[in-house]
N, C-alpha and C. Protein backbone atom coordinates (compact mmCIF):
# COMPACT_ATOMS: atom_id res chain seq x y z
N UNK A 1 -35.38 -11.33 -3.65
CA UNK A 1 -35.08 -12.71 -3.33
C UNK A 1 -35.91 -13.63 -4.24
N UNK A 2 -35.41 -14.58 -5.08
CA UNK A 2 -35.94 -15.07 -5.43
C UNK A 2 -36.59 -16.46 -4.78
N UNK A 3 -37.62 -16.72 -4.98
CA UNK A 3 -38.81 -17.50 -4.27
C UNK A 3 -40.10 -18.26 -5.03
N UNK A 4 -40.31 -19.30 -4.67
CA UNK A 4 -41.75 -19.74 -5.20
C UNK A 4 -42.87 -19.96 -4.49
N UNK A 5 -44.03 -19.68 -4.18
CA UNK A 5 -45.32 -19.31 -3.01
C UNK A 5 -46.59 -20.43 -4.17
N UNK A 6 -46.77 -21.11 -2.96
CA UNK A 6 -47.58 -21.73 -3.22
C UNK A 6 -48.97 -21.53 -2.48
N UNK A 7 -49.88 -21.67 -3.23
CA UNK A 7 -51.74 -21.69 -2.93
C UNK A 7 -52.40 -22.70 -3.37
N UNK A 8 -53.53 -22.75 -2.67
CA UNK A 8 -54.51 -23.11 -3.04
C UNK A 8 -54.78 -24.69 -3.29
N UNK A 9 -54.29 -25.21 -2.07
CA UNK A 9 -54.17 -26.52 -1.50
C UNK A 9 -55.25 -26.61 -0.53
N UNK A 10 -55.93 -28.03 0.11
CA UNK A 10 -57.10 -28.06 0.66
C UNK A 10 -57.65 -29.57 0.75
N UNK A 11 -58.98 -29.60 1.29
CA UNK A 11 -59.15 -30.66 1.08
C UNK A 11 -60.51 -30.53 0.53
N UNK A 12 -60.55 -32.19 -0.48
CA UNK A 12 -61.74 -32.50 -1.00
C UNK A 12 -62.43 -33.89 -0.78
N UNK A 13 -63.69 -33.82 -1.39
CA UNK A 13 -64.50 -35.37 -1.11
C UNK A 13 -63.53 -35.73 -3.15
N UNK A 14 -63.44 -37.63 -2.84
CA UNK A 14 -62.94 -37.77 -4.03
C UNK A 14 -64.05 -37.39 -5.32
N UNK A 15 -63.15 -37.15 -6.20
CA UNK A 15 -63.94 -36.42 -7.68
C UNK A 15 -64.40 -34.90 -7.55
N UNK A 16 -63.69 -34.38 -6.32
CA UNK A 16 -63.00 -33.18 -6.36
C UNK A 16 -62.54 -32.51 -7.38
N UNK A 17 -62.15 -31.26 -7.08
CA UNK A 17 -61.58 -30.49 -8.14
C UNK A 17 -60.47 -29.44 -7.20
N UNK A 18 -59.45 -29.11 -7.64
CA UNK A 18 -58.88 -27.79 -6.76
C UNK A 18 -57.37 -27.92 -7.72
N UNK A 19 -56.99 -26.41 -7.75
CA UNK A 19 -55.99 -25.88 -8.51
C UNK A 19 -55.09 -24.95 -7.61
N UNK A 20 -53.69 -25.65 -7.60
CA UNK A 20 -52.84 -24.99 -7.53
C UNK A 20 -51.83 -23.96 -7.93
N UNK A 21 -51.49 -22.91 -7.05
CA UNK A 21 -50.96 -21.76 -7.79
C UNK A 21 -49.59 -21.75 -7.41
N UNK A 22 -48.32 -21.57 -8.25
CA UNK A 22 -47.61 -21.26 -7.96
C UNK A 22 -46.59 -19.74 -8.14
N UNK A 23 -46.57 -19.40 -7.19
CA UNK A 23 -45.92 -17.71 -7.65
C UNK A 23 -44.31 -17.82 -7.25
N UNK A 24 -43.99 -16.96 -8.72
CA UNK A 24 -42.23 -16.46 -8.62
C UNK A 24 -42.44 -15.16 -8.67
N UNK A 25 -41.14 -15.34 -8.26
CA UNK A 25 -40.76 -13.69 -7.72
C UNK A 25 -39.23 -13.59 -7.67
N UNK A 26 -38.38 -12.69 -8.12
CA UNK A 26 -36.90 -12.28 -8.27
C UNK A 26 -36.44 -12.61 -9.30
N UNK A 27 -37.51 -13.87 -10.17
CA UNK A 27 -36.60 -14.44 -11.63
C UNK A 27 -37.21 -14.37 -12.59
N UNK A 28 -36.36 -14.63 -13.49
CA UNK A 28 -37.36 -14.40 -15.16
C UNK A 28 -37.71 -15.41 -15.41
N UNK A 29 -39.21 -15.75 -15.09
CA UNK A 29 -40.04 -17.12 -15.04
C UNK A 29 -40.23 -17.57 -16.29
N UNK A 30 -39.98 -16.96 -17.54
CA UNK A 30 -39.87 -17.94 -18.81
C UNK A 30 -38.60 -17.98 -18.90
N UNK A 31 -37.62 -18.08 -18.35
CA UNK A 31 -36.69 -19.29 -18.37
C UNK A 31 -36.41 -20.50 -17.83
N UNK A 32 -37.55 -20.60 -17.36
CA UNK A 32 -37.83 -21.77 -16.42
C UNK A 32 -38.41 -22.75 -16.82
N UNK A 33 -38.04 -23.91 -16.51
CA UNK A 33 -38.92 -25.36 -16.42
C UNK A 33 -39.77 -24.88 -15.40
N UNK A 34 -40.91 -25.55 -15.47
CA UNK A 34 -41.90 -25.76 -14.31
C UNK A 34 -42.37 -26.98 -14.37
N UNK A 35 -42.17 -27.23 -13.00
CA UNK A 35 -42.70 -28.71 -12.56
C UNK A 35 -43.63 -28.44 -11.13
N UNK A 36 -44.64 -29.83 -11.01
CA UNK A 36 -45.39 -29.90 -9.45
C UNK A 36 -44.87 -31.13 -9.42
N UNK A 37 -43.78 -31.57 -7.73
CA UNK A 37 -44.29 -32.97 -7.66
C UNK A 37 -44.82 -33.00 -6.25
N UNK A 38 -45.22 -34.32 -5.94
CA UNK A 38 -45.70 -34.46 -5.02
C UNK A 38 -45.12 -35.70 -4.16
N UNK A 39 -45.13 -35.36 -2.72
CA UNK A 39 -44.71 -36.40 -1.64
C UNK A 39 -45.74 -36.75 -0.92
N UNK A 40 -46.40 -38.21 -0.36
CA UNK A 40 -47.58 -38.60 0.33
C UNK A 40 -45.96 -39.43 1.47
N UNK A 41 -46.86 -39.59 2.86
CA UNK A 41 -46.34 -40.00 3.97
C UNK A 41 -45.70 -41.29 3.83
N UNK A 42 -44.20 -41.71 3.97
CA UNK A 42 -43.80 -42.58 4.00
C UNK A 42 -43.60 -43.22 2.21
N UNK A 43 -43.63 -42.12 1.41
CA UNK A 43 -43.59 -42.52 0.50
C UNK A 43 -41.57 -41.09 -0.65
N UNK A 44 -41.55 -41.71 -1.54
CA UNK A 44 -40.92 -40.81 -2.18
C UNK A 44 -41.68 -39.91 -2.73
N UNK A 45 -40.55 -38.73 -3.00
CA UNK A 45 -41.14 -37.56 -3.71
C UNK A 45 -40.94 -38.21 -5.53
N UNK A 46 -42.58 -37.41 -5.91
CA UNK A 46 -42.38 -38.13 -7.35
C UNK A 46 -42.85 -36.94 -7.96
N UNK A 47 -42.48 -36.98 -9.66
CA UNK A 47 -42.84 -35.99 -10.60
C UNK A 47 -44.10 -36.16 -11.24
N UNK A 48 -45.03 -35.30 -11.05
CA UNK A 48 -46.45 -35.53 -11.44
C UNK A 48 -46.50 -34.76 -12.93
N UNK A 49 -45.94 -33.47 -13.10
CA UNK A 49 -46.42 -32.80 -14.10
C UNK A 49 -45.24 -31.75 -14.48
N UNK A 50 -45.07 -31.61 -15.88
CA UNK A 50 -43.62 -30.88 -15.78
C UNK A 50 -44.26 -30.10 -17.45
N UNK A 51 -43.95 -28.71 -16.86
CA UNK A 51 -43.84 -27.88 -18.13
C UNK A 51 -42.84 -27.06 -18.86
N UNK A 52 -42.23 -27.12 -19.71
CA UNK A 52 -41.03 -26.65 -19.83
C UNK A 52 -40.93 -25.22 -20.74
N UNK A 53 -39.67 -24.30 -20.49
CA UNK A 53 -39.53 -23.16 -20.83
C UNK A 53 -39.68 -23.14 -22.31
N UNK A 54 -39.79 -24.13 -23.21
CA UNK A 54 -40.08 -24.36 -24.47
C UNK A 54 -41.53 -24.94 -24.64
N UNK A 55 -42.38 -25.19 -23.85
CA UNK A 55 -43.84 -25.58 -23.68
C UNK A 55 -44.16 -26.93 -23.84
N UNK A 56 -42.87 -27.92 -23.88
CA UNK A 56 -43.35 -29.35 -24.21
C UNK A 56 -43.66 -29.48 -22.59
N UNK A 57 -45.02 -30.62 -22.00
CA UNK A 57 -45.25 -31.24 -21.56
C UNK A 57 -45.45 -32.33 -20.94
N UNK A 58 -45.59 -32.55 -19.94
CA UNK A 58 -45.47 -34.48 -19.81
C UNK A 58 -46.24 -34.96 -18.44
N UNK A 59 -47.06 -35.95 -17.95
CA UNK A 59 -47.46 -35.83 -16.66
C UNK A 59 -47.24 -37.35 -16.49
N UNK A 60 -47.34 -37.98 -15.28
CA UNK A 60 -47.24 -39.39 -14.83
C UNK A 60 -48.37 -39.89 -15.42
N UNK A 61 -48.51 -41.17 -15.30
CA UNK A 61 -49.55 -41.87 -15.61
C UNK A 61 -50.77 -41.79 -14.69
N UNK A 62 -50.43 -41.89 -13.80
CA UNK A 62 -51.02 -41.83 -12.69
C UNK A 62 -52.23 -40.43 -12.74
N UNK A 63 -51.50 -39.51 -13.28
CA UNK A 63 -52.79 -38.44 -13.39
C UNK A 63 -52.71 -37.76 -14.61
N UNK A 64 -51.97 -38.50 -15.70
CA UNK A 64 -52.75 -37.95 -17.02
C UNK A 64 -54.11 -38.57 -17.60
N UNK A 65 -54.84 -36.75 -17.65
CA UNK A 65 -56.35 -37.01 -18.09
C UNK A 65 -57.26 -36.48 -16.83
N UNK A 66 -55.99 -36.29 -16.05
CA UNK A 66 -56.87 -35.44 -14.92
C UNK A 66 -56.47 -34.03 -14.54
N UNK A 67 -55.19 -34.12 -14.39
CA UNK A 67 -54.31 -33.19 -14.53
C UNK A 67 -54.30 -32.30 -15.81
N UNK A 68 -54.25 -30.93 -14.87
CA UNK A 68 -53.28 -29.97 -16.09
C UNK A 68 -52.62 -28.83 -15.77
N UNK A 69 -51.25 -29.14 -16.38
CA UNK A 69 -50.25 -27.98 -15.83
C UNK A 69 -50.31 -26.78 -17.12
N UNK A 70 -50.44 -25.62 -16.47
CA UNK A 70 -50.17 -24.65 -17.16
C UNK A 70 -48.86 -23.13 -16.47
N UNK A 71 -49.31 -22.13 -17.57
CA UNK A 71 -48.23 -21.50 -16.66
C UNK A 71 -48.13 -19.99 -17.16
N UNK A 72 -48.69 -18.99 -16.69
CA UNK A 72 -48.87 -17.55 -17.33
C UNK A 72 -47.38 -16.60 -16.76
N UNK A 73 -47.02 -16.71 -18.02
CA UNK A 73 -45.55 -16.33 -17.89
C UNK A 73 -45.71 -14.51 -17.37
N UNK A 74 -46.49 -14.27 -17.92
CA UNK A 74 -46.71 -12.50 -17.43
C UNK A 74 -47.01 -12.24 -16.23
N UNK A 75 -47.78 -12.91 -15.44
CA UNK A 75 -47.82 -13.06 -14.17
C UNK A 75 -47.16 -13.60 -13.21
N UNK A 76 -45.70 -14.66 -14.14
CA UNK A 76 -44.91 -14.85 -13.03
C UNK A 76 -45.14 -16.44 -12.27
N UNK A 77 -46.41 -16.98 -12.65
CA UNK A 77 -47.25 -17.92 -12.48
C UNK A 77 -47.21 -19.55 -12.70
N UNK A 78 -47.45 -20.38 -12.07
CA UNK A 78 -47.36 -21.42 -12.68
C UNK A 78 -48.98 -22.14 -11.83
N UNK A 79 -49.26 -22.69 -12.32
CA UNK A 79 -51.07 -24.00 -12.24
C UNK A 79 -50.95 -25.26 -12.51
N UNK A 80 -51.63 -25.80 -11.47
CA UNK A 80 -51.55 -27.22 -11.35
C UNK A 80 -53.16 -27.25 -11.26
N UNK A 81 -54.19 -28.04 -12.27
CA UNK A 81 -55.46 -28.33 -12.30
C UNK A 81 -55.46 -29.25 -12.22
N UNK A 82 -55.82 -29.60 -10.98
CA UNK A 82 -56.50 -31.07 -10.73
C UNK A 82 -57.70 -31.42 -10.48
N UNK A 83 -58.04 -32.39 -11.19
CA UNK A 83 -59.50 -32.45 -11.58
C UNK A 83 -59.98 -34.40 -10.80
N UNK A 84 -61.23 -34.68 -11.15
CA UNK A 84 -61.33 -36.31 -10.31
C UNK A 84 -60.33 -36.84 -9.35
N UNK A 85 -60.43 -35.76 -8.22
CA UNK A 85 -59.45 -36.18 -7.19
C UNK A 85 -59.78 -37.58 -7.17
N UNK A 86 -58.48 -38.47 -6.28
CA UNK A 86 -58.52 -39.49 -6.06
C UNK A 86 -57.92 -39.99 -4.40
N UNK A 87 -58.52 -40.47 -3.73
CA UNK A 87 -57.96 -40.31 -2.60
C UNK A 87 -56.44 -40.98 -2.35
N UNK A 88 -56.03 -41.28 -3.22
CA UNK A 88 -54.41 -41.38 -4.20
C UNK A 88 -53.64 -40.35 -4.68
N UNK A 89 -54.32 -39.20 -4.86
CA UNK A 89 -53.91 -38.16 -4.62
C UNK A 89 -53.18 -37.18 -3.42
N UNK A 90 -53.98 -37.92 -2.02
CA UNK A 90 -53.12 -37.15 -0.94
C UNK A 90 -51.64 -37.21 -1.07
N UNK A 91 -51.18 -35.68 -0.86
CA UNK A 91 -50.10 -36.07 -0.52
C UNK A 91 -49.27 -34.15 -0.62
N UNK A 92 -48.26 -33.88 -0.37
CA UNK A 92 -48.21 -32.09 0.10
C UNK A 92 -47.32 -32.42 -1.73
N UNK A 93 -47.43 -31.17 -2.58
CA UNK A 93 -47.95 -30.85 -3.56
C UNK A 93 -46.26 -29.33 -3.54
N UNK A 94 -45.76 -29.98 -4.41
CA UNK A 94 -44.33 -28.73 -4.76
C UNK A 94 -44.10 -28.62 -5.53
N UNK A 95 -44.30 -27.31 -6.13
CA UNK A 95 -43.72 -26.56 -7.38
C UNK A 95 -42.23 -26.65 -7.16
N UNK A 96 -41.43 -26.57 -8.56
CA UNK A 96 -40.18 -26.50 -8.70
C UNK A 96 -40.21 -25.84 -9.97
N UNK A 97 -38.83 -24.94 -10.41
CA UNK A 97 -38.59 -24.06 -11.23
C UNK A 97 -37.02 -24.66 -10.97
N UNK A 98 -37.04 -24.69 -13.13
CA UNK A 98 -35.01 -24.70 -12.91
C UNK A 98 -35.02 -24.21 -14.43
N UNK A 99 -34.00 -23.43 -13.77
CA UNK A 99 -33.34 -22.14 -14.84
C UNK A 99 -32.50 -23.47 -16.00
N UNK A 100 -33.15 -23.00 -17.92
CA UNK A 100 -32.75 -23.85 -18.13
C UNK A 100 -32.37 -23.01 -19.58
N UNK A 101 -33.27 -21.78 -19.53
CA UNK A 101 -33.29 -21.03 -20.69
C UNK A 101 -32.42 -19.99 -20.39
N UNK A 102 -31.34 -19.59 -21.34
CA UNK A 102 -30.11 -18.25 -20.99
C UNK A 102 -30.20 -17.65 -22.24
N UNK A 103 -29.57 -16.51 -22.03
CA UNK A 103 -29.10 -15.36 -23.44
C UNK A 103 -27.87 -15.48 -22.51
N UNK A 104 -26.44 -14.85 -23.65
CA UNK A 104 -25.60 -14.54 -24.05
C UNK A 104 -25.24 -13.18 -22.77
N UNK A 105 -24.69 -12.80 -21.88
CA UNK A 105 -24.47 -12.24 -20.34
C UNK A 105 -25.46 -12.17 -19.38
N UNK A 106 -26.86 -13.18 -19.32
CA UNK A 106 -27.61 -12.95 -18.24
C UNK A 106 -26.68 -14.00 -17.54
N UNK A 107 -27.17 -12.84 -15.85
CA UNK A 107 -26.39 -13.26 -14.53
C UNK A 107 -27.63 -13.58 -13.51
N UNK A 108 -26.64 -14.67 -12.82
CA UNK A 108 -27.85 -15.71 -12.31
C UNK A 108 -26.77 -16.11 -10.68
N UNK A 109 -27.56 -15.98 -9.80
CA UNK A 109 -26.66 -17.05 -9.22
C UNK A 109 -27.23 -18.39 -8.66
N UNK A 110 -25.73 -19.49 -7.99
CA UNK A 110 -26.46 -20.79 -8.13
C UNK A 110 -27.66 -21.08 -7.44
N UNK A 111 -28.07 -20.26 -6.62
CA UNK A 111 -28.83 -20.93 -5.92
C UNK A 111 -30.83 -20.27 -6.31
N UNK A 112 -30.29 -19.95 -7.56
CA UNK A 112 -31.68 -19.51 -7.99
C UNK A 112 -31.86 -20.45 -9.42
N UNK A 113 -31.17 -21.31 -9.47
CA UNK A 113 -31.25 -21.82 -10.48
C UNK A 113 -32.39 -23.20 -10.66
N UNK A 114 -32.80 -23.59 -8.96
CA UNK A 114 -33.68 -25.08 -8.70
C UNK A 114 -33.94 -24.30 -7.68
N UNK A 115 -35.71 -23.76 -7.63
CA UNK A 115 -36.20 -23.48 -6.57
C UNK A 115 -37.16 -24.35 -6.31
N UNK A 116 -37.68 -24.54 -5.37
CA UNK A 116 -38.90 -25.09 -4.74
C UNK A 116 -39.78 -24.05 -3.83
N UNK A 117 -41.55 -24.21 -3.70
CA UNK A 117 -42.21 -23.83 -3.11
C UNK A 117 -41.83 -24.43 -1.79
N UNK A 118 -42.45 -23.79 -0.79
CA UNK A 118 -43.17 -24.44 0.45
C UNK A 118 -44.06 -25.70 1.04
N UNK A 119 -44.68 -26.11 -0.24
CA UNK A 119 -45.44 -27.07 -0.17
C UNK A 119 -46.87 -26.75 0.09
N UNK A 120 -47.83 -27.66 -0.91
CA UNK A 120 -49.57 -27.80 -0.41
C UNK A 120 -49.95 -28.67 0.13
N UNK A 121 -50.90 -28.99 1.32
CA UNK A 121 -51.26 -29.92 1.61
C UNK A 121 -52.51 -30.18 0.66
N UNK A 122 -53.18 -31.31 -0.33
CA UNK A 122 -54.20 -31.64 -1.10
C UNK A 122 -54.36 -33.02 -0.28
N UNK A 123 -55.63 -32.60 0.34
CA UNK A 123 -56.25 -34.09 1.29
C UNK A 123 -57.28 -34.75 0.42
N UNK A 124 -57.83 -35.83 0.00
CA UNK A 124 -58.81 -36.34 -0.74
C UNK A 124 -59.13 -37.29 0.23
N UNK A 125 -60.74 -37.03 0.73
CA UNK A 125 -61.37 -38.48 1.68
C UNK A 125 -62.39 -37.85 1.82
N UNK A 126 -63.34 -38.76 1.84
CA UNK A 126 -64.60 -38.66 2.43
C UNK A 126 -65.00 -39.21 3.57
């Protein structure tokens, strides 16, 4: 089954540090975009950090220079480093994967094509 498992969510005092893990499983994770976004209460879900199956990058304003997405394709893996939490930061924390990279008869079906984790909760307050 393919799936994405998320870790390593928590809480910190601001100027924190804590890194998120995201794990696949059933798909061939370098064909994938990888993205984290994040939803805080009463607010929309927004795109914080996006890495793509070709390695270009991009993060919001909001947390580039703090942030860093990476992503160890052998392990299946994707990382979200977040660094000088901000208590602007709360908010539950979702990996997403979308199939974007193909060869010539790989078989896929639709619903493995935009996965999402479970969600992290990342609390920032003192």
């Amino acid at each position: 089954q393919a799936q994405l498992v998320e870790s390593g969510g928590g809480s910190v005092q601001p100027g924190g540090s804590l890194q998120l893990s995201c794990a696949a499983s059933g798909i061939i994770f370098r064909f994938y975009d990888m993205g984290w976004y994040r939803q805080a209460p009463g607010k929309q879900r927004e795109l914080v950090a996006v890495l793509t199956s070709g390695g270009n990058v991009n993060y919001t304003s909001a947390v580039k220079g703090r942030f860093t997405i990476s992503r160890d394709n052998g392990k299946n893996t994707g990382y979200l480093q977040m660094n000088s939490l901000k208590p602007e930061d709360t908010a539950v924390y979702y990996c997403n994967a979308v199939l974007t990279k193909l060869v010539t008869g790989y078989e896929f079906q639709a619903d493995e094509t935009n996965l999402w984790g479970q969600g992290a909760q990342v609390t920032v307050s003192s």
